[in-house]
PDB file of N, CA and C in Angstrom:
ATOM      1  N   UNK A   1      17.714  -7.696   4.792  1.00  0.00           N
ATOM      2  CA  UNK A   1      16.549  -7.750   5.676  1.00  0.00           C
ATOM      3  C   UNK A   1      16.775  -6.761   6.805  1.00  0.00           C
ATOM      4  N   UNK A   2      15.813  -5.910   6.798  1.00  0.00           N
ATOM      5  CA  UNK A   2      15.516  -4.944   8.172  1.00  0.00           C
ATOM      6  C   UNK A   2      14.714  -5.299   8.808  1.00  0.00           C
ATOM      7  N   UNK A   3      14.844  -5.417  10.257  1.00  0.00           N
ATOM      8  CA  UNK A   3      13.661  -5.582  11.612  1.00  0.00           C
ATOM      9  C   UNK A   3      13.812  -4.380  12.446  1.00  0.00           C
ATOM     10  N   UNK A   4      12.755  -3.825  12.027  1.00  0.00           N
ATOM     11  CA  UNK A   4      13.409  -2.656  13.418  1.00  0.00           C
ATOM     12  C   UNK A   4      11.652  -2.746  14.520  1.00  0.00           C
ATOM     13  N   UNK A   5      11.978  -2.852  15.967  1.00  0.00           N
ATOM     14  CA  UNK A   5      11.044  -2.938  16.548  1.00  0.00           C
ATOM     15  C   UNK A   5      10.759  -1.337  16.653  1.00  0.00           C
ATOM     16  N   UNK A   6       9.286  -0.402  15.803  1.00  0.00           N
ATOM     17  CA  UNK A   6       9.128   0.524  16.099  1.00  0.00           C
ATOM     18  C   UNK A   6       8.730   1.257  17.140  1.00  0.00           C
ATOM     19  N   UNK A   7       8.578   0.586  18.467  1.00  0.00           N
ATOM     20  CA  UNK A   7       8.443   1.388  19.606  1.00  0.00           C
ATOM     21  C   UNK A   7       9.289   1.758  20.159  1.00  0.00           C
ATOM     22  N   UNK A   8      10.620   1.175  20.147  1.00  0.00           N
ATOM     23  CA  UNK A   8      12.274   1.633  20.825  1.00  0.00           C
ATOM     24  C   UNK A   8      12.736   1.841  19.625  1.00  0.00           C
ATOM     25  N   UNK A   9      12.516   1.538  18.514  1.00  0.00           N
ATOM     26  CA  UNK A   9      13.462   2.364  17.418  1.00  0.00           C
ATOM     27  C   UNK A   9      14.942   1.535  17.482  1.00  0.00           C
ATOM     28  N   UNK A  10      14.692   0.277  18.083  1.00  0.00           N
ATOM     29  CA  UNK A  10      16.155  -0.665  17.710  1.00  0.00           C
ATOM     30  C   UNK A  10      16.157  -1.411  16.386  1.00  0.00           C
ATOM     31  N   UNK A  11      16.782  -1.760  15.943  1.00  0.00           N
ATOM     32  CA  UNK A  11      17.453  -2.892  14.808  1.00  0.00           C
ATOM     33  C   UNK A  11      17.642  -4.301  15.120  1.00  0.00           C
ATOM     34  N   UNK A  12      16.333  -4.658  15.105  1.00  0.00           N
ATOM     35  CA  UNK A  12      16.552  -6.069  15.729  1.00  0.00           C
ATOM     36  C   UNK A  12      17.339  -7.642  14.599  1.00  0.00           C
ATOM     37  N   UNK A  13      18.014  -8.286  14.911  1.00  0.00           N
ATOM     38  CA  UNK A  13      19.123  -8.946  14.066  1.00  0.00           C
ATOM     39  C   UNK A  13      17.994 -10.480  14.234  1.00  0.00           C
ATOM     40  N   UNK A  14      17.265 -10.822  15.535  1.00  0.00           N
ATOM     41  CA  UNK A  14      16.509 -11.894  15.331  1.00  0.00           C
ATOM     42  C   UNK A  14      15.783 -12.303  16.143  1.00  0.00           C
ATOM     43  N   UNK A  15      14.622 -12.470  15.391  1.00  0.00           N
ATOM     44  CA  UNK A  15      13.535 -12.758  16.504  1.00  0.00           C
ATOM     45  C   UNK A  15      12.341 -13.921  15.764  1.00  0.00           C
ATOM     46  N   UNK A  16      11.888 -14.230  16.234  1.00  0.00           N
ATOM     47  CA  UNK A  16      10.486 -15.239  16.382  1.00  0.00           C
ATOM     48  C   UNK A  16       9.076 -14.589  16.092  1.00  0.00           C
ATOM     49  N   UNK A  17       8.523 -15.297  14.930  1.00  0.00           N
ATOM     50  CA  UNK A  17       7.087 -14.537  14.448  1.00  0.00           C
ATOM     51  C   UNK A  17       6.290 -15.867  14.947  1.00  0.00           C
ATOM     52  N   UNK A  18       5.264 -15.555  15.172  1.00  0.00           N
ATOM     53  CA  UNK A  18       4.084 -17.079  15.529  1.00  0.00           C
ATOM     54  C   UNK A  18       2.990 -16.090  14.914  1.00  0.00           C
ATOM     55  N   UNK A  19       2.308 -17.061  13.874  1.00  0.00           N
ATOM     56  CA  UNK A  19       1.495 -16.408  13.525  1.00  0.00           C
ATOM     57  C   UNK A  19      -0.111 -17.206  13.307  1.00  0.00           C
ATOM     58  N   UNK A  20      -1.072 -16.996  13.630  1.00  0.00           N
ATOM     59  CA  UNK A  20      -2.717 -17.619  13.384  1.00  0.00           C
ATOM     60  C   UNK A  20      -2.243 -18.007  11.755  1.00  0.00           C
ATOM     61  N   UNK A  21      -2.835 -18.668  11.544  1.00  0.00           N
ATOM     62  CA  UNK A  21      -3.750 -19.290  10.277  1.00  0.00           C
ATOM     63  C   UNK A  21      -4.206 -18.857   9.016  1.00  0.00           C
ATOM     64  N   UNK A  22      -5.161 -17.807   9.384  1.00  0.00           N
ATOM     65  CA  UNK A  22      -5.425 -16.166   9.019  1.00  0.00           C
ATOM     66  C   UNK A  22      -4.430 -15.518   8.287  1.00  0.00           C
ATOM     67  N   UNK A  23      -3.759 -15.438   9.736  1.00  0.00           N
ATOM     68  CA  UNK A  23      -2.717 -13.965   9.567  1.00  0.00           C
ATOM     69  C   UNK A  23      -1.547 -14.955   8.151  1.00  0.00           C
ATOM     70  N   UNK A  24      -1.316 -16.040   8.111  1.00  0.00           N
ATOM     71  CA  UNK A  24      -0.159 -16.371   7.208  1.00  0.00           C
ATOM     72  C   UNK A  24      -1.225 -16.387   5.815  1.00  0.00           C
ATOM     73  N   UNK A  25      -2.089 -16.625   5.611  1.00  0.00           N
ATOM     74  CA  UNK A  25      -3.069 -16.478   4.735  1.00  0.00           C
ATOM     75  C   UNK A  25      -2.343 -15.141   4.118  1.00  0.00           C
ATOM     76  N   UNK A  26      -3.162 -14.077   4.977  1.00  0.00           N
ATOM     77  CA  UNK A  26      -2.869 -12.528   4.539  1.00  0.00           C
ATOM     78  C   UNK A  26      -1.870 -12.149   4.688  1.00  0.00           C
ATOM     79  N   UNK A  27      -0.754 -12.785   4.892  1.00  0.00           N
ATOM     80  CA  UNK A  27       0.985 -12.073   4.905  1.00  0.00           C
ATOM     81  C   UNK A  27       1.074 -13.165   3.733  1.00  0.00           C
ATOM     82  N   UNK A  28       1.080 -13.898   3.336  1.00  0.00           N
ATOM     83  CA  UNK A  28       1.250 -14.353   1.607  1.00  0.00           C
ATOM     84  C   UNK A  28       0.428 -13.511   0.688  1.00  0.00           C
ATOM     85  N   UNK A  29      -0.412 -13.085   0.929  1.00  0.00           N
ATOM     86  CA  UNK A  29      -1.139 -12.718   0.243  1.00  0.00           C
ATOM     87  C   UNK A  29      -0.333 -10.941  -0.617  1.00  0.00           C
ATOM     88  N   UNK A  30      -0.164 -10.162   0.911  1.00  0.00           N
ATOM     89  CA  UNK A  30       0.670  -8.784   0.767  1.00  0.00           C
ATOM     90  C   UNK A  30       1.895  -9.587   0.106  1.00  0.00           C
ATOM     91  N   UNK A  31       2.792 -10.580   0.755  1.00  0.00           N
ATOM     92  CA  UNK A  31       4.235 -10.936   0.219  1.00  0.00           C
ATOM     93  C   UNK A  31       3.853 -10.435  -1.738  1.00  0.00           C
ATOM     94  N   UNK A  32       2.528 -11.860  -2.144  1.00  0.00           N
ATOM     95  CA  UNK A  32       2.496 -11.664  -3.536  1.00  0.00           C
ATOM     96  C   UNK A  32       2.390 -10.181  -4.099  1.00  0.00           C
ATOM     97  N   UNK A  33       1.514  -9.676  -3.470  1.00  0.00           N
ATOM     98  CA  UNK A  33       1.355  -8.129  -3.701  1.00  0.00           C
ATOM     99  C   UNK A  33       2.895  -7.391  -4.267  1.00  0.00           C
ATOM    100  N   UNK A  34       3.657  -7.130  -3.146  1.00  0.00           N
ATOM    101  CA  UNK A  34       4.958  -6.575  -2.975  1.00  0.00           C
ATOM    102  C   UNK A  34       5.772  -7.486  -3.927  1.00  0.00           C
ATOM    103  N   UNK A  35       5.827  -8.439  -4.356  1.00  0.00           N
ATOM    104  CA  UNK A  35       6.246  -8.918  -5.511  1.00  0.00           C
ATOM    105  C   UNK A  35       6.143  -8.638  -6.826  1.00  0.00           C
ATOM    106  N   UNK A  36       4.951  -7.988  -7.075  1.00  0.00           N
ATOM    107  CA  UNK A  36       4.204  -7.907  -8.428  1.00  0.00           C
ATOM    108  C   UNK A  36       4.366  -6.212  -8.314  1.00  0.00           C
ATOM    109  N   UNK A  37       4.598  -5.526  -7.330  1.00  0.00           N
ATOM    110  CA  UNK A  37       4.927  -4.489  -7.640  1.00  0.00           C
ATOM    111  C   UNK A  37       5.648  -3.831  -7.815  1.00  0.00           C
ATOM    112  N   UNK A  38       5.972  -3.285  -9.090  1.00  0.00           N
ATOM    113  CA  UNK A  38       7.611  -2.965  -9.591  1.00  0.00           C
ATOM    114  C   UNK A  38       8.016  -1.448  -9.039  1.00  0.00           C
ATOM    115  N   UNK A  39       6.868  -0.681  -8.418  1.00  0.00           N
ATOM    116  CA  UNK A  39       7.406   0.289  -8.185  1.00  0.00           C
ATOM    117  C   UNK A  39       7.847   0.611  -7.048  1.00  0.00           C
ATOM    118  N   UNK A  40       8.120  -0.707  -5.942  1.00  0.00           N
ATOM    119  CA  UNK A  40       8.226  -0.413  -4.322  1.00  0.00           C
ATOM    120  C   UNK A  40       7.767   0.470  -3.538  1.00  0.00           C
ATOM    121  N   UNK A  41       6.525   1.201  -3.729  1.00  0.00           N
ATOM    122  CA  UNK A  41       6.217   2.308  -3.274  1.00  0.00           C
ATOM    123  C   UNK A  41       4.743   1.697  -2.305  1.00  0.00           C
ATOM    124  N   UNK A  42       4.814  -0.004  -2.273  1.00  0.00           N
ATOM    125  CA  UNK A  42       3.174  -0.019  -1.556  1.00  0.00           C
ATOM    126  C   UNK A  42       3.919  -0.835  -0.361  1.00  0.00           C
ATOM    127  N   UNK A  43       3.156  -0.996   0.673  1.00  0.00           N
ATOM    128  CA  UNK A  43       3.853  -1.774   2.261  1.00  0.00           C
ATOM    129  C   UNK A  43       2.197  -1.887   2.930  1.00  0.00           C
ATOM    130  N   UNK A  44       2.407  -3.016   3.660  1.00  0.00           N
ATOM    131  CA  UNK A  44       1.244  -3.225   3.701  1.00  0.00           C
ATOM    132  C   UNK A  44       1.442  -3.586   5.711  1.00  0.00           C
ATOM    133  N   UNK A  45       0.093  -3.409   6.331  1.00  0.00           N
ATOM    134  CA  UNK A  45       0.083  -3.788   7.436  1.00  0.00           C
ATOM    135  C   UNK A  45      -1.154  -5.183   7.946  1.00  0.00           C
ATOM    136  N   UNK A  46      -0.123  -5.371   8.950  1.00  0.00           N
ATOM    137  CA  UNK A  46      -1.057  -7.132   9.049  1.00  0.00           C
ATOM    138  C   UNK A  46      -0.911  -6.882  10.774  1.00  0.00           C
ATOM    139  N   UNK A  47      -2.005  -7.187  10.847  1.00  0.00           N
ATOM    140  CA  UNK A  47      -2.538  -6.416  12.466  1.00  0.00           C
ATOM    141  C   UNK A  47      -3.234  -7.811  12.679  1.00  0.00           C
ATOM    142  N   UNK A  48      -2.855  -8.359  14.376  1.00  0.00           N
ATOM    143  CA  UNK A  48      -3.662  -8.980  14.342  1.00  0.00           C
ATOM    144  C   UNK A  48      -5.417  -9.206  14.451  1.00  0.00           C
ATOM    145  N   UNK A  49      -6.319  -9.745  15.618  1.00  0.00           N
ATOM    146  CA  UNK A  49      -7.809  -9.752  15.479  1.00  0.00           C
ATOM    147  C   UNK A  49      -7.887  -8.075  16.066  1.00  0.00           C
ATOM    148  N   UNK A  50      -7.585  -7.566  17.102  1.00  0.00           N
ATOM    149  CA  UNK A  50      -7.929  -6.749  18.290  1.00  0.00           C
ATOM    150  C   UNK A  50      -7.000  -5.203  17.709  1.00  0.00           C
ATOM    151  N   UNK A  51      -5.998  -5.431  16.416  1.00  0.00           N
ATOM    152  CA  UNK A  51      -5.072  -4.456  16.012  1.00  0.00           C
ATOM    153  C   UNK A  51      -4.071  -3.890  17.090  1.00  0.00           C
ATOM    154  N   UNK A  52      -3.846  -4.723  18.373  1.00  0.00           N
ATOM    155  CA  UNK A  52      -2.783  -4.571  19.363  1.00  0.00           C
ATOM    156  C   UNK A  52      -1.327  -4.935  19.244  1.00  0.00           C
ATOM    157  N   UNK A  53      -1.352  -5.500  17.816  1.00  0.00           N
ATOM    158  CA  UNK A  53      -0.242  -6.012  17.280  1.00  0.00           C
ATOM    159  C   UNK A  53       0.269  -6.008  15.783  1.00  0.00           C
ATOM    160  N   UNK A  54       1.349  -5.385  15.250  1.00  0.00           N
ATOM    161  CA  UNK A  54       1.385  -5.028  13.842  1.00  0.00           C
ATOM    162  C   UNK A  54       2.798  -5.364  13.245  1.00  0.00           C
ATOM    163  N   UNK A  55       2.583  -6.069  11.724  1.00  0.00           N
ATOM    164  CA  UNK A  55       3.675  -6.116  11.083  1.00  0.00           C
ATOM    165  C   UNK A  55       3.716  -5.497  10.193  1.00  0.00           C
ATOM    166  N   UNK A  56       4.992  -4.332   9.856  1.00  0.00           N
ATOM    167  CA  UNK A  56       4.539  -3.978   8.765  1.00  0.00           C
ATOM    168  C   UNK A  56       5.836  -4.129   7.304  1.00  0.00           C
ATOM    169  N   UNK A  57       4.836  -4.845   6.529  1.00  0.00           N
ATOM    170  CA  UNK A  57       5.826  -5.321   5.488  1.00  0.00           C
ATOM    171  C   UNK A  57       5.952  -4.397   3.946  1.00  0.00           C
ATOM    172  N   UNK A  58       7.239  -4.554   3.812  1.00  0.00           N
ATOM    173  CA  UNK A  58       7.515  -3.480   2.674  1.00  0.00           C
ATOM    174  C   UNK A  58       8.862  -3.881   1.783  1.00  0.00           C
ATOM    175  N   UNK A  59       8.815  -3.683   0.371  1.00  0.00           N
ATOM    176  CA  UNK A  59      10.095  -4.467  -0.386  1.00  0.00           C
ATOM    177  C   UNK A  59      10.896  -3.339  -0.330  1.00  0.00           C
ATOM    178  N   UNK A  60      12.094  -3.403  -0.592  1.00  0.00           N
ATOM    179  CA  UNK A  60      13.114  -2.254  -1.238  1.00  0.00           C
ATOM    180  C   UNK A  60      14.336  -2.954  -2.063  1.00  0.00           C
ATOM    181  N   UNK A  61      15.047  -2.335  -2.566  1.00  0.00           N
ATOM    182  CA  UNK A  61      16.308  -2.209  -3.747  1.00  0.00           C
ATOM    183  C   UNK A  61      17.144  -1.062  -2.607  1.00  0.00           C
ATOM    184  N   UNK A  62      17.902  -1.749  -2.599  1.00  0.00           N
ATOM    185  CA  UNK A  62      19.088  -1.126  -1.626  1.00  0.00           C
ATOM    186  C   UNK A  62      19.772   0.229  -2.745  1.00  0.00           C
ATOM    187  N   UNK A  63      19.649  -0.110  -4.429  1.00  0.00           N
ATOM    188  CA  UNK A  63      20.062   0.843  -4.848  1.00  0.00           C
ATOM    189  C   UNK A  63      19.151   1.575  -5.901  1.00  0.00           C
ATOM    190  N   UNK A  64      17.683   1.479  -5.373  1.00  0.00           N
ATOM    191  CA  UNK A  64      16.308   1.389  -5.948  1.00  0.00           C
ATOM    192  C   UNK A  64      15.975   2.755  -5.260  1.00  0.00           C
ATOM    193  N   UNK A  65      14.659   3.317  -5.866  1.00  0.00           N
ATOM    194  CA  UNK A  65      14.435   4.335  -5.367  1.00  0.00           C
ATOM    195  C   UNK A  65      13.833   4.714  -4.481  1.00  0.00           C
ATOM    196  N   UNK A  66      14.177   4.898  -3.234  1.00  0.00           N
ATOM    197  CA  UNK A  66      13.637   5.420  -1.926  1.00  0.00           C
ATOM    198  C   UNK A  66      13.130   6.201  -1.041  1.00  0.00           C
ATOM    199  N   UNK A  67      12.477   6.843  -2.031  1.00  0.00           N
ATOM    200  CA  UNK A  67      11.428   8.634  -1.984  1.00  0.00           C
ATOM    201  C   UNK A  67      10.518   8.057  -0.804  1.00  0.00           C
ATOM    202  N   UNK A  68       9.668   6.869  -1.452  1.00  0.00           N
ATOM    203  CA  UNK A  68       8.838   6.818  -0.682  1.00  0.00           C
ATOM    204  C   UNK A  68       9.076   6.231   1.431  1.00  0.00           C
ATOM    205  N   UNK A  69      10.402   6.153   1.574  1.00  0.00           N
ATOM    206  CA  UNK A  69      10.798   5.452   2.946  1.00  0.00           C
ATOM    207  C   UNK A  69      10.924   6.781   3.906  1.00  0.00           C
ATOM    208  N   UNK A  70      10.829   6.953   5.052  1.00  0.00           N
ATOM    209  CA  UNK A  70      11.084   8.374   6.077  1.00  0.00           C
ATOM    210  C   UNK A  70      12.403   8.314   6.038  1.00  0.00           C
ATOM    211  N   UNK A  71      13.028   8.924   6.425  1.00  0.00           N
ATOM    212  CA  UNK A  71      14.598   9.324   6.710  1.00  0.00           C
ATOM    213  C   UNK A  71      15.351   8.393   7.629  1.00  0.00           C
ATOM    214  N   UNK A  72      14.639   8.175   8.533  1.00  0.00           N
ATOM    215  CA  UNK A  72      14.921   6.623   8.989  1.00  0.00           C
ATOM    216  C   UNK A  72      14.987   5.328   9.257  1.00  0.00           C
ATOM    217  N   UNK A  73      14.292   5.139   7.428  1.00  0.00           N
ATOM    218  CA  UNK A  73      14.192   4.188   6.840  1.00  0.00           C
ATOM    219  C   UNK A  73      15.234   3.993   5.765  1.00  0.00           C
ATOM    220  N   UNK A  74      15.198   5.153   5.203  1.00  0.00           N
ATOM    221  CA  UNK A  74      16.221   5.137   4.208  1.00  0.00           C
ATOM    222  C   UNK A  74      17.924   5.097   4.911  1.00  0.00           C
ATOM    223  N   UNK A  75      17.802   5.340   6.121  1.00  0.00           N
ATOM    224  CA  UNK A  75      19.277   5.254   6.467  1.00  0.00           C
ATOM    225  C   UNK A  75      19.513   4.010   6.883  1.00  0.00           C
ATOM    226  N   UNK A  76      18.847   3.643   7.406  1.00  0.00           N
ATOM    227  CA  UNK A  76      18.672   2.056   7.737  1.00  0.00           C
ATOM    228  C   UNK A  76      19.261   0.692   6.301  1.00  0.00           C
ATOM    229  N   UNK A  77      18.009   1.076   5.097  1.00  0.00           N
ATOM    230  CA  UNK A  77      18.390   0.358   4.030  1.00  0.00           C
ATOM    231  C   UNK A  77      19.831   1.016   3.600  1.00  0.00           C
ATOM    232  N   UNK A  78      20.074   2.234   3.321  1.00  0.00           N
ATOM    233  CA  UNK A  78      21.327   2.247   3.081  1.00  0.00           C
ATOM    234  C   UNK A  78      22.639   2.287   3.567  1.00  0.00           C
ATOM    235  N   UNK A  79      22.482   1.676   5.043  1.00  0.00           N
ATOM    236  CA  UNK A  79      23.566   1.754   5.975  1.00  0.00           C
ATOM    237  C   UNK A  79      23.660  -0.237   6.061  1.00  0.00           C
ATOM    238  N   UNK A  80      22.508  -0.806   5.858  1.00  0.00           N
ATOM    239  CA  UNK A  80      22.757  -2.417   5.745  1.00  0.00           C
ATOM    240  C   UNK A  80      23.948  -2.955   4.920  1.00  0.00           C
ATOM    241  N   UNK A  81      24.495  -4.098   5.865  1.00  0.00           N
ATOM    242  CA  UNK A  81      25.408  -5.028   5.605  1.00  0.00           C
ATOM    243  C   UNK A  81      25.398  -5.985   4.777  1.00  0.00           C
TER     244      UNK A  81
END
């Protein structure tokens, strides 16, 4: 598992999600998505009502193929413990 908060660009180890009703609706919904997709290449964003707030979720294979991640994504998954 990676958390990285993208506005400081840290690696966050643990934090607290609270989420509407809604929003767990449509983050099961992407989870199933990213499950069913074998090619790890889709990530999905879950914003809340006003889009002032964003999660963005995405699967990977630590030894899977990682074309589609930026450079500091991919160092991230392949530098994890």
């Amino acid at each position: 598992m990676i958390i990285i908060d993208e506005s400081t660009n840290n690696n966050l180890t643990n934090i607290t999600i609270l989420l509407a009703k809604n929003e767990i609706i449509q983050m099961i919904g992407y989870l199933k998505e990213l499950l069913l997709n074998e090619e790890n290449s889709t990530h999905y964003h879950l914003n809340n009502d006003n889009y002032s707030k964003e999660i963005t979720l995405a699967s990977y294979e630590k030894n899977g193929c990682l074309d589609n991640f930026s450079e500091k994504h991919k160092n991230l998954i392949l530098s994890e413990e």
